[in-house]
PDB file of N, CA and C in Angstrom:
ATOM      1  N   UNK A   1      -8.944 -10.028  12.534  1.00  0.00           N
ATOM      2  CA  UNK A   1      -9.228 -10.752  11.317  1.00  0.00           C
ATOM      3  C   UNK A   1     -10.155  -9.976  10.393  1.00  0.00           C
ATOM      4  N   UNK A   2     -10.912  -9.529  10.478  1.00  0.00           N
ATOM      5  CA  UNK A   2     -12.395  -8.460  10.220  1.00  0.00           C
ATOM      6  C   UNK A   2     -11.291  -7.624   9.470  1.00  0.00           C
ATOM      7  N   UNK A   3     -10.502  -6.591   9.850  1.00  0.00           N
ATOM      8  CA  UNK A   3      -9.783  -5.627   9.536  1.00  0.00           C
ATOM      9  C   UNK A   3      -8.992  -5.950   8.135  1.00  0.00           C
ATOM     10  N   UNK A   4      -8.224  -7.472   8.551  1.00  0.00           N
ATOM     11  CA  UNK A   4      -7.372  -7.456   7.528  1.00  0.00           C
ATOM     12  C   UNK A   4      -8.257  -7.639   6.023  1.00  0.00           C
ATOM     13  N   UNK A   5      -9.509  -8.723   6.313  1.00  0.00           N
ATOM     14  CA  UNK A   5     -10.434  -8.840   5.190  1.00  0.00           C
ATOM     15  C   UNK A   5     -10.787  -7.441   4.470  1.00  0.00           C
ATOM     16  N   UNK A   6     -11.065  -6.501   5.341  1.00  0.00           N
ATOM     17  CA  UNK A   6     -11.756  -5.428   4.815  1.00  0.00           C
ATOM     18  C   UNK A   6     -10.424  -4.763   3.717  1.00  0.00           C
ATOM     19  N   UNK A   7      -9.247  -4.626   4.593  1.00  0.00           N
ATOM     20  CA  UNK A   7      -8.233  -4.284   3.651  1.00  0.00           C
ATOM     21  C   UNK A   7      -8.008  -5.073   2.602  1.00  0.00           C
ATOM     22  N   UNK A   8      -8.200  -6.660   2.134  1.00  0.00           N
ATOM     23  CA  UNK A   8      -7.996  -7.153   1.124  1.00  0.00           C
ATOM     24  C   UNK A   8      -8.903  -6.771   0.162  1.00  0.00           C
ATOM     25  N   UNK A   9     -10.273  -6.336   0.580  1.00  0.00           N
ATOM     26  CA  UNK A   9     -11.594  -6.357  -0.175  1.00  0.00           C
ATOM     27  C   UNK A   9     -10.992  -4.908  -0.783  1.00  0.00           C
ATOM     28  N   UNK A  10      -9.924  -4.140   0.050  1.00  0.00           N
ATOM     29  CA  UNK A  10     -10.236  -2.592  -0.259  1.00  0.00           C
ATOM     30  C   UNK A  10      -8.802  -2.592  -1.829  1.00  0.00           C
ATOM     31  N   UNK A  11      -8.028  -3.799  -0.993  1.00  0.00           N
ATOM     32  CA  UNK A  11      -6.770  -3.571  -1.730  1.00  0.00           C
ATOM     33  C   UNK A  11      -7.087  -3.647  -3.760  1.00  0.00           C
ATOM     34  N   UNK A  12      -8.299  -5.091  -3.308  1.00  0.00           N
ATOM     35  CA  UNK A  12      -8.726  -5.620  -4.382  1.00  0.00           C
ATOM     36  C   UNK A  12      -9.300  -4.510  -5.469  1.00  0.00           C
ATOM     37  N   UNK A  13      -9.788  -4.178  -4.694  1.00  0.00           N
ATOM     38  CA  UNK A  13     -11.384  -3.102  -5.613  1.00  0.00           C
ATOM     39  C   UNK A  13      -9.865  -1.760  -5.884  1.00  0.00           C
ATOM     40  N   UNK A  14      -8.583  -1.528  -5.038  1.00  0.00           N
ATOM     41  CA  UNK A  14      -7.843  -0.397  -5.590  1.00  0.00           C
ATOM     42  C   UNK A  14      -6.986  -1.070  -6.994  1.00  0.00           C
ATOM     43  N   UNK A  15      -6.624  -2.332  -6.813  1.00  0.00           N
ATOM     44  CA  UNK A  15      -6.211  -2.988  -8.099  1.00  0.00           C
ATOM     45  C   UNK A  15      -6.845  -2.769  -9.234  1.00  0.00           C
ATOM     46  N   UNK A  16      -8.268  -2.789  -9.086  1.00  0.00           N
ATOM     47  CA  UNK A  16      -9.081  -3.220 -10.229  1.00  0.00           C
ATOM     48  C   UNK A  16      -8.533  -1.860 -10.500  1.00  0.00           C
ATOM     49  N   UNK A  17      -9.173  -0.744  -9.970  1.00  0.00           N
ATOM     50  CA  UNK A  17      -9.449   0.604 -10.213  1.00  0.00           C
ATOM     51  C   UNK A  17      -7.910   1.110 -10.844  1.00  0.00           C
ATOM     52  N   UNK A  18      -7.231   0.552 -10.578  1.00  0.00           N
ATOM     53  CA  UNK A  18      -5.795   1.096 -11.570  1.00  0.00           C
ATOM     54  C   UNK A  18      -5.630   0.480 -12.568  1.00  0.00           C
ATOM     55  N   UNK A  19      -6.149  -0.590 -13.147  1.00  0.00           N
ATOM     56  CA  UNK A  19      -6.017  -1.371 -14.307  1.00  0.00           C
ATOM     57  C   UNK A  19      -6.942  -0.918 -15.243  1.00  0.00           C
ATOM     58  N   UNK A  20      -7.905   0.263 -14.579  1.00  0.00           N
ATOM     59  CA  UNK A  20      -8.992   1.093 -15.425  1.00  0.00           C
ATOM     60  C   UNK A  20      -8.360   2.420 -15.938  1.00  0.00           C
ATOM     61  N   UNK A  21      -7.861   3.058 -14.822  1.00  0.00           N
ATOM     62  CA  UNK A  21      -7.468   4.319 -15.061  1.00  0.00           C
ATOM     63  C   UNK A  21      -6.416   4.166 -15.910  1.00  0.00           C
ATOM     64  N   UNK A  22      -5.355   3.405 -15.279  1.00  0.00           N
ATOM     65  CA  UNK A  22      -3.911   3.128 -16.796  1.00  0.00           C
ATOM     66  C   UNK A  22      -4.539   3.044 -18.079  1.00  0.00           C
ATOM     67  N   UNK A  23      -5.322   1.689 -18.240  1.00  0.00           N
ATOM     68  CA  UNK A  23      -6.154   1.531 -19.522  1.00  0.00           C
ATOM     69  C   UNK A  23      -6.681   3.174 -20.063  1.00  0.00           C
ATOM     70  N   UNK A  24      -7.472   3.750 -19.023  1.00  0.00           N
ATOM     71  CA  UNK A  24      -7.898   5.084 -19.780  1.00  0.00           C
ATOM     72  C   UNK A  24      -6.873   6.499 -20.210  1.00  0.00           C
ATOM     73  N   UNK A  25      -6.029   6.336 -19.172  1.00  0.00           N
ATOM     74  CA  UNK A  25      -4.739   7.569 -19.581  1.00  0.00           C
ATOM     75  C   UNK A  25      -4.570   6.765 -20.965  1.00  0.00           C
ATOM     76  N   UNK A  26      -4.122   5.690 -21.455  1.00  0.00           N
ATOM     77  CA  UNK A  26      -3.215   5.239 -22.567  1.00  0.00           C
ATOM     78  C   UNK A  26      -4.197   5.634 -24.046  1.00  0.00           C
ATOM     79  N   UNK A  27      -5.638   5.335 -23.335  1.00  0.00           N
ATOM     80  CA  UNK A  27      -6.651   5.761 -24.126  1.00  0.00           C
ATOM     81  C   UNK A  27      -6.482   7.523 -24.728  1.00  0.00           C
ATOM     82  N   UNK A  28      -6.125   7.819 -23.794  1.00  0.00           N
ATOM     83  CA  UNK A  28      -6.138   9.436 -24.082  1.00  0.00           C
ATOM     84  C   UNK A  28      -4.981   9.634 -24.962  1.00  0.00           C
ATOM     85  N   UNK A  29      -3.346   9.293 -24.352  1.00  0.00           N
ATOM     86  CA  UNK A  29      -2.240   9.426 -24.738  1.00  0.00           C
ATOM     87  C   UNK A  29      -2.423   9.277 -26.525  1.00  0.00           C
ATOM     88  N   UNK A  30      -3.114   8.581 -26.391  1.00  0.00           N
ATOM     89  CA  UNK A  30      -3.070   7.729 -28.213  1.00  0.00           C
ATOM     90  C   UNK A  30      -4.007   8.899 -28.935  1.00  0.00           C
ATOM     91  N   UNK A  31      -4.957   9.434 -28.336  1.00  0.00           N
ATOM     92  CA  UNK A  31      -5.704  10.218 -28.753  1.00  0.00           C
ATOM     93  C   UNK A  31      -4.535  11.831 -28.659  1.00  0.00           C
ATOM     94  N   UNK A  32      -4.153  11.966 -27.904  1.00  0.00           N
ATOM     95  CA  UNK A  32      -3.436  13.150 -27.628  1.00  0.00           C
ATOM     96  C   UNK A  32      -2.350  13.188 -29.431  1.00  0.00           C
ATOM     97  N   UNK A  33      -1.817  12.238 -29.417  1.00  0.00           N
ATOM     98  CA  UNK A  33      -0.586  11.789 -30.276  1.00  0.00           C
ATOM     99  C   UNK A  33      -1.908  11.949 -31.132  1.00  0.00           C
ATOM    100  N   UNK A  34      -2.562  11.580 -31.784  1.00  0.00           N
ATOM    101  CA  UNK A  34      -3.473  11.907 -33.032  1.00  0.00           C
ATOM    102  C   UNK A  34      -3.523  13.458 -32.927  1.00  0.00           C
ATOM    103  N   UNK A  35      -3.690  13.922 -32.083  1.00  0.00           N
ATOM    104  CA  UNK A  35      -4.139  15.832 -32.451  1.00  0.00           C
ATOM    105  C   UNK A  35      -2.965  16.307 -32.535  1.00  0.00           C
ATOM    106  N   UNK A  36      -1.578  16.130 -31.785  1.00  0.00           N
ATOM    107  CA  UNK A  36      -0.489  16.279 -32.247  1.00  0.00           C
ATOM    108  C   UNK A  36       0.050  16.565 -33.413  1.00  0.00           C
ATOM    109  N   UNK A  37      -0.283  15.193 -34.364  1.00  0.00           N
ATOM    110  CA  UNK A  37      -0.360  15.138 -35.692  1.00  0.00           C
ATOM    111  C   UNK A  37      -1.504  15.883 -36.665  1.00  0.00           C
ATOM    112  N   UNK A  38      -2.219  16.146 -36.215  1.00  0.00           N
ATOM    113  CA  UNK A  38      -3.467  17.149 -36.694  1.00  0.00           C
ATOM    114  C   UNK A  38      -3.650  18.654 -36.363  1.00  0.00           C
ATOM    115  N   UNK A  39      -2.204  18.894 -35.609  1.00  0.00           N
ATOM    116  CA  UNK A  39      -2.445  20.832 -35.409  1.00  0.00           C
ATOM    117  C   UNK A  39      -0.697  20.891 -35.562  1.00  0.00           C
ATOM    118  N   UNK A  40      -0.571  20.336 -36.700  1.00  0.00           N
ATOM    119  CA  UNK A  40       1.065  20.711 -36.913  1.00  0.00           C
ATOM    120  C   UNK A  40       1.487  22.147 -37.683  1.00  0.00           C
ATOM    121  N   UNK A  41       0.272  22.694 -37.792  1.00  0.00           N
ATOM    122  CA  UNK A  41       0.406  24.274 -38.522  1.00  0.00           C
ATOM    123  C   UNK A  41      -0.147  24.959 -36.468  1.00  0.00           C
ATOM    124  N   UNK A  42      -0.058  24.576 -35.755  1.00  0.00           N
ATOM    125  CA  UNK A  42      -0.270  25.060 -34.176  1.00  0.00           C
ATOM    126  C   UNK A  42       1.031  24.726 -33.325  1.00  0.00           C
ATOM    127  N   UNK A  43       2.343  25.306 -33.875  1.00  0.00           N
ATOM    128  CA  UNK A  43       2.869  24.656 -33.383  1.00  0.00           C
ATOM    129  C   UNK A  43       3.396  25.111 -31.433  1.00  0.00           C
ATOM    130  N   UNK A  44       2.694  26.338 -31.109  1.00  0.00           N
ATOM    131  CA  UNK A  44       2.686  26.928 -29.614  1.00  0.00           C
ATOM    132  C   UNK A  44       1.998  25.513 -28.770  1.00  0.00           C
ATOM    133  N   UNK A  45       0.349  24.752 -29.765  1.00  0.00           N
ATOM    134  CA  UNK A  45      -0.414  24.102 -28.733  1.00  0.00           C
ATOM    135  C   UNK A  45       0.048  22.955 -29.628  1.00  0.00           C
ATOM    136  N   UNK A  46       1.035  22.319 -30.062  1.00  0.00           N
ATOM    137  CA  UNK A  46       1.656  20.727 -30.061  1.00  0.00           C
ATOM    138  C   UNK A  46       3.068  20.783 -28.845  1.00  0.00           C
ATOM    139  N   UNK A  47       3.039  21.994 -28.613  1.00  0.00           N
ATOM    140  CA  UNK A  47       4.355  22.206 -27.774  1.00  0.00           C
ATOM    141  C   UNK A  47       3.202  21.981 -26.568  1.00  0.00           C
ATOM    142  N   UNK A  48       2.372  22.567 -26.096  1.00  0.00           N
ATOM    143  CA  UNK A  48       1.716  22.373 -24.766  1.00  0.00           C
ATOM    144  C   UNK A  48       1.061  21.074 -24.411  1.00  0.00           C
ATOM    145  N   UNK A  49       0.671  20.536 -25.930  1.00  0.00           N
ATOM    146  CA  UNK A  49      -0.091  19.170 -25.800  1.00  0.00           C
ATOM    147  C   UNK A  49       0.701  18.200 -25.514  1.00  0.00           C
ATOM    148  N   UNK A  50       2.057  17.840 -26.320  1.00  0.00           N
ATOM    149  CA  UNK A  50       3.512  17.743 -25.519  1.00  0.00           C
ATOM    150  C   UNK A  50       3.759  17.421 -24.159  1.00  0.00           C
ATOM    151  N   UNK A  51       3.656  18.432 -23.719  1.00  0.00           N
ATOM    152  CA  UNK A  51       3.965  18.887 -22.474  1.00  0.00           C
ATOM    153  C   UNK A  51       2.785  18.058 -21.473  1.00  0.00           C
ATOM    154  N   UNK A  52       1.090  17.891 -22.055  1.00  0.00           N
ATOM    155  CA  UNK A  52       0.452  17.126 -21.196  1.00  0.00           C
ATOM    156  C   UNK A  52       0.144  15.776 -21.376  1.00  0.00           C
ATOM    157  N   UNK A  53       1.278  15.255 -22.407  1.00  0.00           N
ATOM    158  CA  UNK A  53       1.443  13.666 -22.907  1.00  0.00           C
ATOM    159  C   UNK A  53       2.290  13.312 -22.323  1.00  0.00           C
ATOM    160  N   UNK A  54       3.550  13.667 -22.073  1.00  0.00           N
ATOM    161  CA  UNK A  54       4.691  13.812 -21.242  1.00  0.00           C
ATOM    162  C   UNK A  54       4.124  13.487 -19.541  1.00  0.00           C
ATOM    163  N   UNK A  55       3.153  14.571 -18.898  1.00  0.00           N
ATOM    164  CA  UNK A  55       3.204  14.259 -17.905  1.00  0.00           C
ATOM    165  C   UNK A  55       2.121  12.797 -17.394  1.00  0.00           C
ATOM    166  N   UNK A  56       1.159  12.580 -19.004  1.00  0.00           N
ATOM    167  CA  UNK A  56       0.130  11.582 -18.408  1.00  0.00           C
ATOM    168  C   UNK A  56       1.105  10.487 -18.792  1.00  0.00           C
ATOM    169  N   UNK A  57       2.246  10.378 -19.347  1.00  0.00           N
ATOM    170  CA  UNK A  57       2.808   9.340 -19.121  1.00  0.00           C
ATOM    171  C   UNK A  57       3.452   8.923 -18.405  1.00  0.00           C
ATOM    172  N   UNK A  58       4.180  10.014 -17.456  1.00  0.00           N
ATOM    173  CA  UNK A  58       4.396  10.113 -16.283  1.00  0.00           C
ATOM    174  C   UNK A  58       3.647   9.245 -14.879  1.00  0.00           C
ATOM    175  N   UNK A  59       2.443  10.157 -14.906  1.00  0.00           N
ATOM    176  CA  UNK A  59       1.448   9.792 -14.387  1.00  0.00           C
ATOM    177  C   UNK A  59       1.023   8.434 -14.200  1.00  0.00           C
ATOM    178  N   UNK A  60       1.011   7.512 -15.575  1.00  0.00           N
ATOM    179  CA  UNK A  60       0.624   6.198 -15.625  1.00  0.00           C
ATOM    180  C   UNK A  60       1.745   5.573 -15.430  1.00  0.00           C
ATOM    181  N   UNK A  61       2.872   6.059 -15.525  1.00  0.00           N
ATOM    182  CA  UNK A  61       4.109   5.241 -15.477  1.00  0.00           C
ATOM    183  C   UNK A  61       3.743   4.729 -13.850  1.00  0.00           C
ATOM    184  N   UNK A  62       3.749   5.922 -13.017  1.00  0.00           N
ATOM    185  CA  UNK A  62       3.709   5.800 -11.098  1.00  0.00           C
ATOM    186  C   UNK A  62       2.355   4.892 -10.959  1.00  0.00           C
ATOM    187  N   UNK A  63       0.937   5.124 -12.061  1.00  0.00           N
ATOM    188  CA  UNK A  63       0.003   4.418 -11.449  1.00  0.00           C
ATOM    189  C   UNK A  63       0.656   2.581 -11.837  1.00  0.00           C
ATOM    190  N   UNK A  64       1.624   2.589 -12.942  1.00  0.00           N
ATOM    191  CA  UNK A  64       1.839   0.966 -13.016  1.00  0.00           C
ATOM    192  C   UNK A  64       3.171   0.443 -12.146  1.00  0.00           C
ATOM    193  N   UNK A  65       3.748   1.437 -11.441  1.00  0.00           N
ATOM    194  CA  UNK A  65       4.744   0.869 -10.624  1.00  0.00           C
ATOM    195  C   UNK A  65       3.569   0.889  -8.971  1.00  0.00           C
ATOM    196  N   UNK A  66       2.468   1.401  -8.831  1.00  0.00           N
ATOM    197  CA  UNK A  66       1.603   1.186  -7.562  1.00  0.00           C
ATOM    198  C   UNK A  66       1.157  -0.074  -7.732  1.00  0.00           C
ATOM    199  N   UNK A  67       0.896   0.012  -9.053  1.00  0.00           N
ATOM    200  CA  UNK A  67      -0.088  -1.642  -9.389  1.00  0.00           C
ATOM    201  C   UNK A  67       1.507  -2.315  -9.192  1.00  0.00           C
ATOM    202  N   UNK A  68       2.122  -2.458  -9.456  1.00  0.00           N
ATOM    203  CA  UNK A  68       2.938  -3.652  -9.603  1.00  0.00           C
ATOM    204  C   UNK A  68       3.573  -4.099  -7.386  1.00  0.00           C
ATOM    205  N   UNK A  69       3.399  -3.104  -6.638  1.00  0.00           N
ATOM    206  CA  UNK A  69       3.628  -3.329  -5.423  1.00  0.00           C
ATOM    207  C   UNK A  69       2.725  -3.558  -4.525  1.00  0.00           C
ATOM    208  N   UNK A  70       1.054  -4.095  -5.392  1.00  0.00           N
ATOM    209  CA  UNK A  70       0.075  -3.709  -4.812  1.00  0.00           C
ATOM    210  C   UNK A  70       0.181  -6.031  -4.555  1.00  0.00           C
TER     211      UNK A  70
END
């Protein structure tokens, strides 16, 4: 009984903690998409910045399909 509590307490506190981090990738993403639009004479580093909007959306996509099986 002890065990399973501790895992609910742990499951709980990993829920919270993904409903932070998603919130903060999306935070970034939105920020990313602003410099995007602000280095359009850069166009080598809108191709790379691209490339790391792409994967944090990625990224948050897997952290909201964890939250959703959690």
């Amino acid at each position: 009984m002890v065990l399973n509590v501790g895992m609910s307490m742990n499951t709980e506190r990993f829920s919270r903690l993904l409903e932070h981090w998603i919130e903060h990738n999306e935070e970034h993403l939105e920020k990313y998409r602003e410099w995007v639009e602000k280095l359009k004479d850069h166009p080598e580093i809108v191709s790379m910045l691209k490339d790391a909007i792409g994967k944090f959306e990625e990224g948050t996509k897997l952290l909201k399909e964890i939250s959703r099986r959690i």
